[in-house]
Protein backbone atom coordinates (compact mmCIF):
# COMPACT_ATOMS: atom_id res chain seq x y z
CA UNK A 1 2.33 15.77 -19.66
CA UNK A 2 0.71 18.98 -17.98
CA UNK A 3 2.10 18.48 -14.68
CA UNK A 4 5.12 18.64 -16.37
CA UNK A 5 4.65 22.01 -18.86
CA UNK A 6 3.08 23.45 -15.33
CA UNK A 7 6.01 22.98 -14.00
CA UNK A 8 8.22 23.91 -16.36
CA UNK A 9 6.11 27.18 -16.47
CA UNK A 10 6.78 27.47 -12.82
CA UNK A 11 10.47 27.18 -13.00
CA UNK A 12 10.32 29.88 -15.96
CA UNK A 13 8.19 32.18 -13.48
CA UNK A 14 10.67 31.61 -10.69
CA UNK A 15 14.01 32.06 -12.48
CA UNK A 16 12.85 35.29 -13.76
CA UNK A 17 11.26 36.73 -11.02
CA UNK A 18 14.28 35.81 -9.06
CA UNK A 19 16.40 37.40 -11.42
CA UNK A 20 14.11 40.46 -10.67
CA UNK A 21 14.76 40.62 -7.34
CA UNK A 22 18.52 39.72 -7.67
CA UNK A 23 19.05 42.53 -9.53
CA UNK A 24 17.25 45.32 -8.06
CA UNK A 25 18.08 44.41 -4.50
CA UNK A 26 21.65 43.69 -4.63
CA UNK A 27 24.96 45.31 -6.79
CA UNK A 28 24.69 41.94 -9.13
CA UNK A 29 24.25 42.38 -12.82
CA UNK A 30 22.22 40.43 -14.72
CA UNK A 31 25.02 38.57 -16.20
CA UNK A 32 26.41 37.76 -12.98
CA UNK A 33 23.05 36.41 -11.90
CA UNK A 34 22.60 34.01 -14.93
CA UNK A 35 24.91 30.95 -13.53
CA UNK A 36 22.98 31.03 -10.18
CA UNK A 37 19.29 31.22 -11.67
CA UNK A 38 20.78 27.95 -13.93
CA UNK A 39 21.77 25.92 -11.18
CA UNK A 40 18.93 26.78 -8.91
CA UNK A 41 16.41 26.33 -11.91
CA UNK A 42 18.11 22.44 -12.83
CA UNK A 43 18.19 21.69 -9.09
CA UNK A 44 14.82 23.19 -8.29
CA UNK A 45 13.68 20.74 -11.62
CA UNK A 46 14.98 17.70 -10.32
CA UNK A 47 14.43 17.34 -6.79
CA UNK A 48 10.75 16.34 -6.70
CA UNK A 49 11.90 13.37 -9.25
CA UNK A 50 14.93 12.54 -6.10
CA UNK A 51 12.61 12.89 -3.15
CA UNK A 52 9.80 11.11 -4.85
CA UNK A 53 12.48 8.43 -5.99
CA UNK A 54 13.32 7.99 -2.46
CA UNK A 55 9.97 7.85 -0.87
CA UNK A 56 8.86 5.31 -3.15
CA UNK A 57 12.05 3.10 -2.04
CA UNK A 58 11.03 4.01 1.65
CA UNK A 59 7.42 2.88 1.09
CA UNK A 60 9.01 -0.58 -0.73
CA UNK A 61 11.17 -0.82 2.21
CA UNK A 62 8.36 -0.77 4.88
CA UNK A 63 6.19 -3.03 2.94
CA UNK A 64 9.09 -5.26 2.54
CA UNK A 65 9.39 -5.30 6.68
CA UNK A 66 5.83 -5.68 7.04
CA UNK A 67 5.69 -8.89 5.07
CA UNK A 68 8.81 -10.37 6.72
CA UNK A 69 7.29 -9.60 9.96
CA UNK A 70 4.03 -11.48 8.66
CA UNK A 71 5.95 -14.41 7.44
CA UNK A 72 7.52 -14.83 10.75
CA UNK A 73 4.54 -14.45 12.72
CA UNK A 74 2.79 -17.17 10.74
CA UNK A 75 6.36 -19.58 11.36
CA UNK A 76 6.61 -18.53 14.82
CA UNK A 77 2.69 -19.83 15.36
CA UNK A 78 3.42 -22.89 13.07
CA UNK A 79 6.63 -23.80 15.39
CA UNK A 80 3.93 -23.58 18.45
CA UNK A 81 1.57 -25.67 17.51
């Protein structure tokens, strides 16, 4: 539950800070800036649950493999002798 609220916090830090910057540095308004933050805030929520999501299928998959390659080891030694 705190990893989450920290990041959460994070995210709020970020949007507005980049909202800062946005702003000052360029000719966009702050309204104009709103849609942007939005989208970069969801995506920037999300993609640690999509990467870890795919990692964790990665890691499946290998183990996966490295059982297979076990099981035909063992048949492969069993068909020998």
């Amino acid at each position: 539950m705190m990893d989450m609220i920290q990041r959460i916090i994070g995210l709020a830090i970020g949007v507005i800070v980049t909202l800062i910057l946005l702003v000052a540095m360029t000719s966009v308004t702050a309204n104009e800036a709103i849609v942007p933050l939005v989208i970069g805030a969801i995506a920037a929520f999300f993609w640690p649950i999509v990467i870890g999501w795919f990692l964790v299928r990665r890691a499946k998959q290998r183990q996966q493999n490295k059982i297979e390659d076990e099981v035909q080891r063992q048949v492969n030694q069993q068909n020998r002798g």
